[in-house]
Protein backbone atom coordinates (compact mmCIF):
# COMPACT_ATOMS: atom_id res chain seq x y z
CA UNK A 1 0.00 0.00 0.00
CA UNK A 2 3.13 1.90 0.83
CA UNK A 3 4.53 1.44 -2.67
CA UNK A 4 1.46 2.60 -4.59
CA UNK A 5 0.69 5.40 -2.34
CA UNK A 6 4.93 6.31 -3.17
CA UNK A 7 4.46 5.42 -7.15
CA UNK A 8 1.39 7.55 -7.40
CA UNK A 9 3.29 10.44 -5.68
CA UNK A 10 6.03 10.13 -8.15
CA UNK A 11 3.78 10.37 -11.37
CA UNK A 12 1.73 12.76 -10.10
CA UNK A 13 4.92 14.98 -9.38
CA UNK A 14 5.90 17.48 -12.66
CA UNK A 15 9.24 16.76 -13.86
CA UNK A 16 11.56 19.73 -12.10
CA UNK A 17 12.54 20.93 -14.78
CA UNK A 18 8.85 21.89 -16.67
CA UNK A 19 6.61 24.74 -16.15
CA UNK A 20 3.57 23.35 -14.86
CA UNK A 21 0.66 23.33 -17.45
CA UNK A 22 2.81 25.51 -20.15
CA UNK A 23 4.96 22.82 -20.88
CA UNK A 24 7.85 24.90 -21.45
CA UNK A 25 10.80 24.17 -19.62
CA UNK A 26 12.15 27.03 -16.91
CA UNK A 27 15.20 28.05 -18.84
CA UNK A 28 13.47 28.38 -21.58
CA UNK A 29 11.28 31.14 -19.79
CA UNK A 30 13.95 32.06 -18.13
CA UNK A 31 15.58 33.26 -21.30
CA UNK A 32 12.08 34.90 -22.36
CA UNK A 33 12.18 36.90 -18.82
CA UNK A 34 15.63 38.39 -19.83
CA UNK A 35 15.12 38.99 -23.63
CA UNK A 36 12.02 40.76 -22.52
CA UNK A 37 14.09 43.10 -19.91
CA UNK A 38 16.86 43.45 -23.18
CA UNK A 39 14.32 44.58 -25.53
CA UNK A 40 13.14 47.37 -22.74
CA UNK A 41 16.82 47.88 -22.18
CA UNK A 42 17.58 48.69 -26.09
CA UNK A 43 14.50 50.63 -26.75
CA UNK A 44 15.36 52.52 -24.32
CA UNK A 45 18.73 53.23 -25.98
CA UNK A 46 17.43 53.10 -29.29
CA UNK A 47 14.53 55.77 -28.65
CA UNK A 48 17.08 58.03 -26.74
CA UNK A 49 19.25 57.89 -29.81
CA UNK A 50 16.86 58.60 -32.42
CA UNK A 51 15.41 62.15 -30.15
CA UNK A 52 18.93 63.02 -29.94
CA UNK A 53 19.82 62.55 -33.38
CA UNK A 54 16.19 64.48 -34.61
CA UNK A 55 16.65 67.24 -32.55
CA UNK A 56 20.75 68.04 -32.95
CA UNK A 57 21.24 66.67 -36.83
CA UNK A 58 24.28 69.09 -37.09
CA UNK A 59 25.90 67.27 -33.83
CA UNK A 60 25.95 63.87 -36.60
CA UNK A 61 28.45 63.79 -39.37
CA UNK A 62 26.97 62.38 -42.50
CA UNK A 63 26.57 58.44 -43.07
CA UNK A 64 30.27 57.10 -44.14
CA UNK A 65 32.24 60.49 -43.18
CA UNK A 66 33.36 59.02 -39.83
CA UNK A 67 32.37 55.54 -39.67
CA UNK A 68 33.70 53.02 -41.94
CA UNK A 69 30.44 51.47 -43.77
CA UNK A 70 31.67 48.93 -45.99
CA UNK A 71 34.15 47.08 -42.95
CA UNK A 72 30.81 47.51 -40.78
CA UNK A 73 28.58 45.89 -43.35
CA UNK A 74 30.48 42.93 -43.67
CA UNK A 75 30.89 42.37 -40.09
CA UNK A 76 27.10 42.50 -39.71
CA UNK A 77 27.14 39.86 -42.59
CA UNK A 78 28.97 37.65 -40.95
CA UNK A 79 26.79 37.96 -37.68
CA UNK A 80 23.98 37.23 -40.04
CA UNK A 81 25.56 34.13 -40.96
CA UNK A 82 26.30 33.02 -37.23
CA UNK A 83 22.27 33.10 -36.52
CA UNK A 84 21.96 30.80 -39.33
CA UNK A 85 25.12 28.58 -38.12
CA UNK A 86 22.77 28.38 -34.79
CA UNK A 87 19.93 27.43 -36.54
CA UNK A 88 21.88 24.54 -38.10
CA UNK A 89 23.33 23.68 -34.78
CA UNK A 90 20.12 23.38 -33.04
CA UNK A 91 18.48 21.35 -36.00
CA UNK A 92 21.18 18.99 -35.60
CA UNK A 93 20.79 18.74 -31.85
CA UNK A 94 17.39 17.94 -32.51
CA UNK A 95 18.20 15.15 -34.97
CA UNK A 96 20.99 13.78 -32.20
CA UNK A 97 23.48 14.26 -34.62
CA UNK A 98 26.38 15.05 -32.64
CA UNK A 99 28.77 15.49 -35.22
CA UNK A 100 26.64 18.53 -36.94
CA UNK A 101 26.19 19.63 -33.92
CA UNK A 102 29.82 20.52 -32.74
CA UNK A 103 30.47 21.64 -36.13
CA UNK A 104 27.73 24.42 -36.29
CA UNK A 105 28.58 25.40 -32.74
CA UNK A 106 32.28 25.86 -33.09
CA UNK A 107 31.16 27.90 -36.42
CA UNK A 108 28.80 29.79 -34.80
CA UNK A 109 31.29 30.75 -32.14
CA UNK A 110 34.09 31.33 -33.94
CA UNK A 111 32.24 33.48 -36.35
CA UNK A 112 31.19 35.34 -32.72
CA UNK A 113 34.14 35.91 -31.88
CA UNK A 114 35.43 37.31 -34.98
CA UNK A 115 32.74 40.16 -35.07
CA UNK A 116 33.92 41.04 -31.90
CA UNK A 117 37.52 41.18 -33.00
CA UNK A 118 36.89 43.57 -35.80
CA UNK A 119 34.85 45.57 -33.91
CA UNK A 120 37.24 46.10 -31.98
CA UNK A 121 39.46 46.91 -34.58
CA UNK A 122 36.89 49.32 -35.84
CA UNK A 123 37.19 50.76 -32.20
CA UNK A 124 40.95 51.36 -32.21
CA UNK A 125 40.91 52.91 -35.96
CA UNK A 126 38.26 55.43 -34.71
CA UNK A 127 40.40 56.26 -31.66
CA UNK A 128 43.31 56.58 -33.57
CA UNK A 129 41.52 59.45 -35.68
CA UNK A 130 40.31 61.22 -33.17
CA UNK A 131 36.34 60.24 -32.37
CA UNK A 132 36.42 59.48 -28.95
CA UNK A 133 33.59 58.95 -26.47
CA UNK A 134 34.09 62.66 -25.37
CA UNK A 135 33.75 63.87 -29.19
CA UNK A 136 29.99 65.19 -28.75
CA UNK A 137 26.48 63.77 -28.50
CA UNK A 138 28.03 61.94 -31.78
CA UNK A 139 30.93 60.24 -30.45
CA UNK A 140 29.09 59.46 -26.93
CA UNK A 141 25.92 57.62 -28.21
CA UNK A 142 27.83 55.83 -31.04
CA UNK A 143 29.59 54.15 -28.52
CA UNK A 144 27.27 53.74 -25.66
CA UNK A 145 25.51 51.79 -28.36
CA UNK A 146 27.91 49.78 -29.97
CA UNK A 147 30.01 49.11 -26.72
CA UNK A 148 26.67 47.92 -25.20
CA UNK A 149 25.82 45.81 -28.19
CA UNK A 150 29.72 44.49 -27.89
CA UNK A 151 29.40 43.50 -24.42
CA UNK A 152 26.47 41.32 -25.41
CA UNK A 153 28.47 40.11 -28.66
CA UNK A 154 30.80 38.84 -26.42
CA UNK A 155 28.95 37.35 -23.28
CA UNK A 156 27.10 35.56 -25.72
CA UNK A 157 30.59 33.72 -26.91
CA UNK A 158 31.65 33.19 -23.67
CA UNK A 159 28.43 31.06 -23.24
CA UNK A 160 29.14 29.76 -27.03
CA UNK A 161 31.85 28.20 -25.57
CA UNK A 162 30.39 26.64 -22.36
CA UNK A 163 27.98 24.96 -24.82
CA UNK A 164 30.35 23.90 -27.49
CA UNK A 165 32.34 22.19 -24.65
CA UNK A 166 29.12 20.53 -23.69
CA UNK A 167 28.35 19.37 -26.82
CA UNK A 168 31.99 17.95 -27.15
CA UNK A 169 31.54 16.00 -24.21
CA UNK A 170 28.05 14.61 -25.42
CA UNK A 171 26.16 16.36 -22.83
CA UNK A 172 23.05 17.08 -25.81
CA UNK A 173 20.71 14.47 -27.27
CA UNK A 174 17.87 14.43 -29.41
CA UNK A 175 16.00 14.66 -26.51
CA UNK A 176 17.39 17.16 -24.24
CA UNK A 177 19.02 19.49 -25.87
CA UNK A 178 17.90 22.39 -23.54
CA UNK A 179 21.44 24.67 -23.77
CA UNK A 180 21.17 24.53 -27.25
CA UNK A 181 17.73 25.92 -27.48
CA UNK A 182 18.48 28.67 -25.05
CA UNK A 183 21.74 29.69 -26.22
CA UNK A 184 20.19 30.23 -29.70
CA UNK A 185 17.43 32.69 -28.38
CA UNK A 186 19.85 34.90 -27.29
CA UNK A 187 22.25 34.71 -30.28
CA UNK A 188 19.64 35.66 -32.61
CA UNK A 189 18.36 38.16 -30.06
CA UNK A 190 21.68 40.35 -30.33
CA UNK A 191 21.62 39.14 -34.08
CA UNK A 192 18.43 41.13 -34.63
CA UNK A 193 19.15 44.23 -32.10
CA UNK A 194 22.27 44.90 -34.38
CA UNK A 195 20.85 44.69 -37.49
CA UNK A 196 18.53 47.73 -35.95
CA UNK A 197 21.63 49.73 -34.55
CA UNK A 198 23.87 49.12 -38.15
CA UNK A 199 21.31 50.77 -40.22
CA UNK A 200 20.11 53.95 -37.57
CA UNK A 201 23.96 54.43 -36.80
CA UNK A 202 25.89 53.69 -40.13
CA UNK A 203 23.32 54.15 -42.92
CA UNK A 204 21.17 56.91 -41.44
């Protein structure tokens, strides 16, 4: 009586790991919780830019004058093709094919990581010319943006990483593949948030 009373207790018990009645697992929301507190976060940024930019045009040199466009526009290609790198990794974690799966990944970072590396560079060529932080309402919100956007870039490799290693280790499966999923709504997230700040800071 014992035993069934025990068994019964067990199945009625959600797995810890699910949101009870959504189905969704709690990183999952987790991740959905943050994004959500990011988008308020760049809006925020975003909005302030545009009201600054509207009411002091003459404080903004014209598209191409101070920013290097064409380096730019192939960096944001390339962080185009790390979203769909992710997507490829995560299709391939849900097919359990580990092989894919470390392949995409280690793409997907590496390709990370290189946007960051020529942003930087971007960073130090600007410095070395003279547009600085301090250079006006021009120099300030460029790279309160950017430098924001950056810091994301990069956080988001770091964690790249801590999957990949995962992966390499065979800690995914067709059927839990949870890291994977989450990692990949916050890639494209930052995917999507610089394709907004490219064209209202280099092409505008």
């Amino acid at each position: 009586m014992a035993h069934a009373i025990a068994l019964e207790h067990d199945v009625m018990q959600p797995p810890p790991d699910r949101e009870i009645g959504a189905g969704v697992y709690n990183e999952k929301v987790g991740m959905w919780v943050f994004l959500a507190s990011e988008v308020m976060f760049f809006t925020a940024l975003i909005g302030t830019y545009i009201i600054l930019r509207f009411s002091r045009p003459e404080a903004w040199a014209a598209p191409g004058v101070v920013l290097n466009v064409p380096v730019t526009a192939v960096n944001t290609f390339l962080l185009i093709c790390s979203s769909v790198t992710m997507v490829k990794a995560f299709a391939a974690a849900q097919d359990g094919d580990q092989a894919k799966l470390r392949l995409w990944l280690v793409a997907t970072t590496l390709i990370g990581a290189s946007f960051v590396g020529v942003q930087a560079y971007e960073y130090t060529e600007l410095v070395h010319k003279g547009f600085v932080p301090g250079e006006g309402l021009y120099g300030s919100t460029f790279y309160t943006m950017t430098g924001f956007h950056g810091f994301h870039v990069t956080m988001g490799v770091i964690c790249l990483l801590y999957v990949t290693l995962k992966a390499f280790r065979g800690k995914y499966t067709a059927t839990d593949h949870r890291g994977v999923e989450v990692i990949g709504l916050y890639w494209h997230f930052v995917d999507l948030v610089w394709i907004i700040l490219f064209t209202i800071v280099y092409l505008i």
